[in-house]
N, C-alpha and C. Protein backbone atom coordinates (compact mmCIF):
# COMPACT_ATOMS: atom_id res chain seq x y z
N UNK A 1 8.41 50.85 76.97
CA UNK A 1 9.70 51.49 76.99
C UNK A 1 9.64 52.78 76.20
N UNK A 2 10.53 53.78 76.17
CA UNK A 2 10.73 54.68 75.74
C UNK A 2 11.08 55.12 74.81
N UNK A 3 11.09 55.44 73.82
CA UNK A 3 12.00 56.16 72.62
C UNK A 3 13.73 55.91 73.05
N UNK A 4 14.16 56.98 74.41
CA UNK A 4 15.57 57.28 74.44
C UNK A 4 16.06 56.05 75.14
N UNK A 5 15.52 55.51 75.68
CA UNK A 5 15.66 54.24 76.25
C UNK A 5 16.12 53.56 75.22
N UNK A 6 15.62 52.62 74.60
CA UNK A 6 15.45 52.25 73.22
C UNK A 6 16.99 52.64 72.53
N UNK A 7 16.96 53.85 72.28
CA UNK A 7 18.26 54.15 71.62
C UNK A 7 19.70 54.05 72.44
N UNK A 8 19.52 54.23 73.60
CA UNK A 8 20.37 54.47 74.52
C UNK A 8 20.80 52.77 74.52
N UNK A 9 20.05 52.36 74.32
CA UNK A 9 20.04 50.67 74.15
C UNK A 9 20.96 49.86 73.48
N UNK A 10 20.86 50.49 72.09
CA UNK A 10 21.04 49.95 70.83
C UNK A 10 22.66 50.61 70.92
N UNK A 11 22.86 52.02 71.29
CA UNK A 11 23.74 52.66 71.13
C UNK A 11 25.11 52.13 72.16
N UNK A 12 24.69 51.20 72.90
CA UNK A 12 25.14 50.00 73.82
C UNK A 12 25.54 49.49 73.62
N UNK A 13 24.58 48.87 72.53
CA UNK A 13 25.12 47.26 71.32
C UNK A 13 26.40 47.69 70.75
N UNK A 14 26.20 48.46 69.83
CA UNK A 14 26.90 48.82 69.11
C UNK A 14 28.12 49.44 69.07
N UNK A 15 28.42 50.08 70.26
CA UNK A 15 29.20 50.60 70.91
C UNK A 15 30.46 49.66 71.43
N UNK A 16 29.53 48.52 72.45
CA UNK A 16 30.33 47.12 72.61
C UNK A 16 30.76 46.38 71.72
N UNK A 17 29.82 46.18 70.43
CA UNK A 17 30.41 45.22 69.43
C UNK A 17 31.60 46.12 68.73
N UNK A 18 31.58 47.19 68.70
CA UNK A 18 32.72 48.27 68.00
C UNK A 18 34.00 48.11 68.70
N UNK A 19 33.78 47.73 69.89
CA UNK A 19 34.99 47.73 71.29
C UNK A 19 35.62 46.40 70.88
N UNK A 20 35.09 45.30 70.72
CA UNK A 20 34.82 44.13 70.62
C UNK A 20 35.85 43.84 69.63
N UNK A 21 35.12 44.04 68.42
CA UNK A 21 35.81 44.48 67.19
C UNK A 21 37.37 44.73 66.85
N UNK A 22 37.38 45.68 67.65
CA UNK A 22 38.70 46.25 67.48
C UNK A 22 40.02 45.92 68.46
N UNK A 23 39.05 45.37 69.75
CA UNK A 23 39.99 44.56 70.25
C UNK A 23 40.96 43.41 69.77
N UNK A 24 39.75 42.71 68.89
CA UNK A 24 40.14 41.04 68.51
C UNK A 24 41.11 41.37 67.20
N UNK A 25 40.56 42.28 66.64
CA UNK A 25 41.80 42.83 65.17
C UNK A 25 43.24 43.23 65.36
N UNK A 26 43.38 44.33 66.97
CA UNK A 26 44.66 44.49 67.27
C UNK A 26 45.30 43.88 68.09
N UNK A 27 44.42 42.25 68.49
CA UNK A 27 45.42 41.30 69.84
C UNK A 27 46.93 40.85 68.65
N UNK A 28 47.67 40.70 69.23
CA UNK A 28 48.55 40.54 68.74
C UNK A 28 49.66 39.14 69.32
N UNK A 29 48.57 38.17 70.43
CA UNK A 29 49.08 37.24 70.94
C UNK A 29 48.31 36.25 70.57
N UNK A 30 47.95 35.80 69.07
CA UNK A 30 47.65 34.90 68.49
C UNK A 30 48.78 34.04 68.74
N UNK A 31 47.99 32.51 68.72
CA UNK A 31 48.99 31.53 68.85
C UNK A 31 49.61 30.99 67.25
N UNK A 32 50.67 30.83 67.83
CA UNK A 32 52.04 30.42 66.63
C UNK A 32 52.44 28.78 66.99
N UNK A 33 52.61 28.32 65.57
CA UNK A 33 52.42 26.83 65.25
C UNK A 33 54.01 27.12 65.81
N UNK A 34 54.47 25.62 66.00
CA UNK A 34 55.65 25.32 66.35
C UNK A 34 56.46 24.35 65.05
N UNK A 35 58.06 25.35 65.25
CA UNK A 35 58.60 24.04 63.90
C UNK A 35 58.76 23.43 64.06
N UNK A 36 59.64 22.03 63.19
CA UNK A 36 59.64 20.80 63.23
C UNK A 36 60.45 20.65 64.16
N UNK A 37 61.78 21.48 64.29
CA UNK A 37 62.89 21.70 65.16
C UNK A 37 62.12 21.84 66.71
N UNK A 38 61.14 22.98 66.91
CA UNK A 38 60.95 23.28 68.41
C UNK A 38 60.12 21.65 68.42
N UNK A 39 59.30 21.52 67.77
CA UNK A 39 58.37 20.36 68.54
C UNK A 39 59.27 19.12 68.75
N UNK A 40 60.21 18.83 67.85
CA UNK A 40 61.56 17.76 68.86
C UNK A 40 61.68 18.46 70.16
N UNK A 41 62.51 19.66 70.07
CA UNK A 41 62.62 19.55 71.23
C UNK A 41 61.82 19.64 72.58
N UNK A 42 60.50 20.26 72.61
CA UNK A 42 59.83 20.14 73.57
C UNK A 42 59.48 18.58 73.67
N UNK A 43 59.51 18.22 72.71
CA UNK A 43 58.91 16.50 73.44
C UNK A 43 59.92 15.62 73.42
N UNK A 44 61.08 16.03 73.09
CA UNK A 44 62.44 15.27 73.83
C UNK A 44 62.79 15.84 75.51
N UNK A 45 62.02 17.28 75.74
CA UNK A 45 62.60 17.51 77.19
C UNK A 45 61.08 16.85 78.12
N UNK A 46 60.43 16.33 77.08
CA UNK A 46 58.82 15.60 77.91
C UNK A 46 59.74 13.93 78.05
N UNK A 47 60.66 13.86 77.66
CA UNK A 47 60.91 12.22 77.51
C UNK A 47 59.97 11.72 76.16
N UNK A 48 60.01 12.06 75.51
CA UNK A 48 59.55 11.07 74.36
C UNK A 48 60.23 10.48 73.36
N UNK A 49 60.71 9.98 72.73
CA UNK A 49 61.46 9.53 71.54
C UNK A 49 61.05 10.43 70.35
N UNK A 50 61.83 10.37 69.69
CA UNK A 50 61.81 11.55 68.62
C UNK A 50 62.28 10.40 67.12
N UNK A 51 62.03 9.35 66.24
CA UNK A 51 62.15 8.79 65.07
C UNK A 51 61.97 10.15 63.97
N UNK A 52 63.05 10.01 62.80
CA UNK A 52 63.35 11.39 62.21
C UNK A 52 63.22 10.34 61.40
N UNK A 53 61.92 10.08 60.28
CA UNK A 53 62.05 9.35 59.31
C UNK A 53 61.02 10.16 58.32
N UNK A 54 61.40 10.13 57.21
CA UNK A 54 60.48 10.69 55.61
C UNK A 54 59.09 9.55 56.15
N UNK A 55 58.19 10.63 55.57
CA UNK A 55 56.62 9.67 55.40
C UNK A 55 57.36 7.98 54.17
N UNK A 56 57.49 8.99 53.34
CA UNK A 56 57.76 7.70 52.17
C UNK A 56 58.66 6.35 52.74
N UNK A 57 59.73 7.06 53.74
CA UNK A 57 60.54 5.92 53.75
C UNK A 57 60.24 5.20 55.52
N UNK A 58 59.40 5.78 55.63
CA UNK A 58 58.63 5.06 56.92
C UNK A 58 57.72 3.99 56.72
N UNK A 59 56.41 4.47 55.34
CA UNK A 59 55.33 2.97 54.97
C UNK A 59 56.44 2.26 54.23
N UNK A 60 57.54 2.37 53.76
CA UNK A 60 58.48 1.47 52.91
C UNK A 60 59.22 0.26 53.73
N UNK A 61 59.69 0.83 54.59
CA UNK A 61 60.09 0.17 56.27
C UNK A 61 59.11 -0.60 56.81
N UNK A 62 57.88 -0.17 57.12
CA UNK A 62 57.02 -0.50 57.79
C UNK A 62 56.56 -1.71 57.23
N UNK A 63 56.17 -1.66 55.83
CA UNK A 63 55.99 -2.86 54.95
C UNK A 63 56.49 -3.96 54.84
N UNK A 64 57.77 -3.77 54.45
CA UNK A 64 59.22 -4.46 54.07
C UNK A 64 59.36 -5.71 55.07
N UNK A 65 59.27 -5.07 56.31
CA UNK A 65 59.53 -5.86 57.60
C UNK A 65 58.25 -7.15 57.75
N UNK A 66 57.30 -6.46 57.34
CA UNK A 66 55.88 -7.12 57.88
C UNK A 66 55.55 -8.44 56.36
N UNK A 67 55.77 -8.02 55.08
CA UNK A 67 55.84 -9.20 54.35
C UNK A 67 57.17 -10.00 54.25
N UNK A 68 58.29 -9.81 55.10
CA UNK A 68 59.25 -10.79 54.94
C UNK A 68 59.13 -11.63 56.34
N UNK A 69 58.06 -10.96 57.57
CA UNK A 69 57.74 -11.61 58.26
C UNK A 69 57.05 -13.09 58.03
N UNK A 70 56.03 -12.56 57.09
CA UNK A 70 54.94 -13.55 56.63
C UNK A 70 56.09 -14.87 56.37
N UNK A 71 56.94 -14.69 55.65
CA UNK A 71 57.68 -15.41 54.47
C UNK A 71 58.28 -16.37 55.88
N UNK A 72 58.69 -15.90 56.55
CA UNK A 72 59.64 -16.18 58.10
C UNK A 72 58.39 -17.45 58.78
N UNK A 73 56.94 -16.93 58.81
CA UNK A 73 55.97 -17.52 60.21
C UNK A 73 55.65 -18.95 59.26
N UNK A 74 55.75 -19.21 57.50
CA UNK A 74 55.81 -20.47 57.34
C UNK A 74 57.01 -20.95 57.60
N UNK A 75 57.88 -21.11 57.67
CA UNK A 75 58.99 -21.74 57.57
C UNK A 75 59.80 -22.53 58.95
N UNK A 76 59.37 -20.69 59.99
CA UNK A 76 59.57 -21.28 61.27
C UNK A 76 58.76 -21.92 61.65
N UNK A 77 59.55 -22.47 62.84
CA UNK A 77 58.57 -22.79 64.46
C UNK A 77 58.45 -21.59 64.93
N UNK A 78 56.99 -22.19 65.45
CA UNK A 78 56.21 -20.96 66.47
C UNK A 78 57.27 -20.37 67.63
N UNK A 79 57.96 -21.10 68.20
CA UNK A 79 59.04 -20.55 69.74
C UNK A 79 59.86 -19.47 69.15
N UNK A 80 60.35 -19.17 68.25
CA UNK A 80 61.03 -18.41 67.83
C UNK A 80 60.62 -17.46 66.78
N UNK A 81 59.40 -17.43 66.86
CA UNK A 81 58.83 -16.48 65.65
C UNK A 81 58.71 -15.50 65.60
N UNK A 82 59.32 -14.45 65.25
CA UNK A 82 59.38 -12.78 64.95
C UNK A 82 57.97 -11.92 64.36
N UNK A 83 57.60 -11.45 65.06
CA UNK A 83 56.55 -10.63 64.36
C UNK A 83 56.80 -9.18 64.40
N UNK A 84 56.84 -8.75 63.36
CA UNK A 84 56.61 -6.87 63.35
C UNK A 84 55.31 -6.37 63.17
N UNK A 85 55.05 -5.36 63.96
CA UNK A 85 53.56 -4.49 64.31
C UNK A 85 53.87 -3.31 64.11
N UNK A 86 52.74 -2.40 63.46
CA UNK A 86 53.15 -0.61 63.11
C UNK A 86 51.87 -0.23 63.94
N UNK A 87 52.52 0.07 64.83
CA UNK A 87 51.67 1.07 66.00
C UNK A 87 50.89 2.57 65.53
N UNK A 88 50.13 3.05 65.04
CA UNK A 88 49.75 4.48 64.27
C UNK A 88 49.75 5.23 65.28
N UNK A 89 50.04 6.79 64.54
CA UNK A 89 49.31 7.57 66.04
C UNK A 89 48.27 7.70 65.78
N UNK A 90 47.70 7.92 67.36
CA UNK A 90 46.57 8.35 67.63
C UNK A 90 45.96 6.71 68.23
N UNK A 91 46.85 5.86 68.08
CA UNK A 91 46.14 4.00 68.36
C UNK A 91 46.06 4.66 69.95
N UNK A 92 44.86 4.00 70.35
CA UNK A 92 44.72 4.04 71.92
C UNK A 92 45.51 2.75 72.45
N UNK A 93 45.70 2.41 73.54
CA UNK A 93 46.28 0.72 74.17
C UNK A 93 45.20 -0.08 73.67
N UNK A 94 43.97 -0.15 73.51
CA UNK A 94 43.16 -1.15 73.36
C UNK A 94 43.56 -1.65 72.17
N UNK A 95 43.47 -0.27 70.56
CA UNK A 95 43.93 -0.62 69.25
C UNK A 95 44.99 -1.56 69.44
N UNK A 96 46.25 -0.83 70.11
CA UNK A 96 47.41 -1.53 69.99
C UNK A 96 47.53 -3.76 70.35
N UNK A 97 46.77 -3.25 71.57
CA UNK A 97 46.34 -4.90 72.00
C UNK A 97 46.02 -5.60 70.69
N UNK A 98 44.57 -5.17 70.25
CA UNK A 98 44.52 -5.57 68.80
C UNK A 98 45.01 -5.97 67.95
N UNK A 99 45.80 -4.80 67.73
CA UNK A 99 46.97 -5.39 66.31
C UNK A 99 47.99 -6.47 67.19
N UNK A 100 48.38 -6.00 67.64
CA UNK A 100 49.46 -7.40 69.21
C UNK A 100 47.89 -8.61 69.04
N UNK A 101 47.40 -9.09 69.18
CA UNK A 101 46.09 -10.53 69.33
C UNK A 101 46.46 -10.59 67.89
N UNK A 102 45.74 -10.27 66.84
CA UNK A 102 45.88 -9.98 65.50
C UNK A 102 46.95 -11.14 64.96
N UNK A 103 48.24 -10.51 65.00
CA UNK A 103 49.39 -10.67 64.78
C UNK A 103 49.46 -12.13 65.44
N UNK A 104 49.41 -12.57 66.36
CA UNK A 104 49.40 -13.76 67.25
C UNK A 104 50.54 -13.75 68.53
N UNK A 105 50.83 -12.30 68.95
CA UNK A 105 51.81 -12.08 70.08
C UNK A 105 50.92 -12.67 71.12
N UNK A 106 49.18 -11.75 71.20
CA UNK A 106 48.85 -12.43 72.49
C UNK A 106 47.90 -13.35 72.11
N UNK A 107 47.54 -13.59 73.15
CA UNK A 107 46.01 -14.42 73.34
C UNK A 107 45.34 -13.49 73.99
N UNK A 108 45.25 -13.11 74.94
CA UNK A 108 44.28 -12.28 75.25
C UNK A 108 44.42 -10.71 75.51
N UNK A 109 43.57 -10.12 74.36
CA UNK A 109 44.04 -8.34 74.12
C UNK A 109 43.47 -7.73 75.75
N UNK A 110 42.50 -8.39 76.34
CA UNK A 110 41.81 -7.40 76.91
C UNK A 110 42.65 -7.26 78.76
N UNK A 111 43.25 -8.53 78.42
CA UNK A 111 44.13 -8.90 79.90
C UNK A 111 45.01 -7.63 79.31
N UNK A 112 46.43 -7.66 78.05
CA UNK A 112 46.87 -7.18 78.33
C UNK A 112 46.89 -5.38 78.26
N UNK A 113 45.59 -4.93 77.72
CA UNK A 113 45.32 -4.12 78.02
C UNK A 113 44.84 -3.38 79.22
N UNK A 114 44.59 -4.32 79.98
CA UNK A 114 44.61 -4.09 81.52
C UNK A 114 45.85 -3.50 82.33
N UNK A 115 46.55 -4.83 81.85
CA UNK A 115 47.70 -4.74 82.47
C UNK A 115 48.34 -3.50 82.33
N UNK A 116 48.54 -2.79 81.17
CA UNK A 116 48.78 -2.01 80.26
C UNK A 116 48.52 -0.76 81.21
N UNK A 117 46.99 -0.76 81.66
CA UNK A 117 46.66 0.58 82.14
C UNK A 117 46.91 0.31 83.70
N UNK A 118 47.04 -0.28 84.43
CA UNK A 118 47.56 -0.57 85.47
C UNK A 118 49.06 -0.45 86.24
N UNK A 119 48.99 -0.69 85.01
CA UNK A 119 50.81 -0.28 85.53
C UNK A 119 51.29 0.89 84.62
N UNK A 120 50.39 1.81 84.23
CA UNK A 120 51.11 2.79 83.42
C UNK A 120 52.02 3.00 82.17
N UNK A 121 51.52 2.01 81.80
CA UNK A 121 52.13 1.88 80.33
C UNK A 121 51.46 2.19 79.38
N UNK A 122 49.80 2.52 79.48
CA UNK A 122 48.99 2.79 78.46
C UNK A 122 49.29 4.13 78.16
N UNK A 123 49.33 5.10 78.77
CA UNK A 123 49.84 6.66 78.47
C UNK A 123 51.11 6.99 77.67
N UNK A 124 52.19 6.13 77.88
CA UNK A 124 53.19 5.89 77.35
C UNK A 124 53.59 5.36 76.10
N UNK A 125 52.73 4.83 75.22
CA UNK A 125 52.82 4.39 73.82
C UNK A 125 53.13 5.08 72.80
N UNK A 126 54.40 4.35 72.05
CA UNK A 126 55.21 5.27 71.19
C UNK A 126 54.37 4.75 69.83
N UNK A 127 54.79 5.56 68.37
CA UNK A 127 54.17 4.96 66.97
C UNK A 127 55.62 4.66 66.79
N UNK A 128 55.13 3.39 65.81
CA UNK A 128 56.31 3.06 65.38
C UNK A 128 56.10 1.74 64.72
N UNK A 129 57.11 0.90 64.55
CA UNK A 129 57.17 -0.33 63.64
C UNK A 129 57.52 -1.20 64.62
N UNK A 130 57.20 -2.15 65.40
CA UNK A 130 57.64 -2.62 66.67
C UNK A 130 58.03 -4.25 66.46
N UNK A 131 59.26 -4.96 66.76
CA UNK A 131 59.37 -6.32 66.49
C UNK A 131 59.17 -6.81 67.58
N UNK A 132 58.44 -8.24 67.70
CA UNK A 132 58.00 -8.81 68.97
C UNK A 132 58.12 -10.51 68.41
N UNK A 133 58.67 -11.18 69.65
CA UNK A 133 59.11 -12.67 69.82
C UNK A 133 57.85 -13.17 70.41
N UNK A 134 57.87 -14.56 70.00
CA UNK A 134 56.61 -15.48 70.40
C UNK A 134 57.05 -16.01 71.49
N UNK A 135 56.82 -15.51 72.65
CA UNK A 135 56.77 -16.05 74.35
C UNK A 135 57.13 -14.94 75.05
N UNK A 136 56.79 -13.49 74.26
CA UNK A 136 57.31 -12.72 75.43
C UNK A 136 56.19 -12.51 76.52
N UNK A 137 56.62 -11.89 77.53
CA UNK A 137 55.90 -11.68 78.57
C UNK A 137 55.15 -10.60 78.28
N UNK A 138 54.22 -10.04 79.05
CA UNK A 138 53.07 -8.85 79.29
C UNK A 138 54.07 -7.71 79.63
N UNK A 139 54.74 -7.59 79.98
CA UNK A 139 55.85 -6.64 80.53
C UNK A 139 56.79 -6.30 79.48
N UNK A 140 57.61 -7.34 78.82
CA UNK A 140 58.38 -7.61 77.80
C UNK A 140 57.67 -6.79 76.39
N UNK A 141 56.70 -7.19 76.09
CA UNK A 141 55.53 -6.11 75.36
C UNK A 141 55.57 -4.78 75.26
N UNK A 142 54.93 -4.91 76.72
CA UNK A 142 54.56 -3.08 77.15
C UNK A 142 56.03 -2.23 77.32
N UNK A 143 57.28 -2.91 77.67
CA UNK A 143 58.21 -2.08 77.50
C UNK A 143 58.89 -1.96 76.01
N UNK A 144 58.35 -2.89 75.02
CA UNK A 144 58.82 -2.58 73.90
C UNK A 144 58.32 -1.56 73.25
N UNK A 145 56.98 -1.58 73.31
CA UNK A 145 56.39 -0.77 73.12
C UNK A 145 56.00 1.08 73.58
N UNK A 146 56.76 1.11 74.98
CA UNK A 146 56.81 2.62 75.37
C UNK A 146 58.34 2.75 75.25
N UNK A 147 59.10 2.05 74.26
CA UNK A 147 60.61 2.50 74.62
C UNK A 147 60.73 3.60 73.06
């Protein structure tokens, strides 16, 4: 190669990365976080439920329910036994099955995780603190759970 070649080269590089440069410094359509206000409302006009609760007074709730349960599953009979479950975000349907087997709603997580994705209820899972009766159905479940 050549000497002017060579430079003609470099003077290329540099030229582009300078373009480059100054592009990305003066875009001015960086993305902007959304407030607490817009993100209700975009995912109230998606259909989602919107729970407006403090972190603090959400694990306080969440708790509360789940050791006065305990206190409840000696005392009762099984036919009528109340259980509360805290769904996290980010739980996939399988997690959720889990904590639902866990708890003793089901017997089998992997049926109703089937079921779950079959009929479109797995996409649909809300977080939350969820109360569930001993004999509900697979359906009875999955709609408590996406309501």
């Amino acid at each position: 190669m050549k000497k002017q070649s060579i430079r003609s080269f470099g003077f290329g590089l540099l030229a582009a990365s300078a373009s480059l440069f100054i592009f990305n410094e003066t875009e001015t359509n960086k993305p902007a976080e959304l407030s607490t206000e817009e993100m209700i409302q975009v995912l109230t006009e998606e259909n989602y439920t919107v729970q407006k609760v403090d972190s603090k007074e959400a694990s306080q709730q969440a708790a509360a329910p789940i050791e006065s349960n305990e206190a409840q599953n000696q005392t009762e009979e099984p036919a009528t036994e109340s259980v509360t479950v805290l769904i996290e975000q980010g739980s996939s349907s399988n997690e959720a099955a889990a904590k639902l087997k866990q708890s003793g709603i089901l017997e089998d997580e992997s049926s109703f995780n089937q079921y779950l994705i079959e009929n479109g209820y797995a996409d649909k899972l809300q977080v939350g603190s969820f109360t569930f009766q001993n004999g509900m159905t697979q359906q009875e479940i999955a709609e408590v759970l996406t309501k």
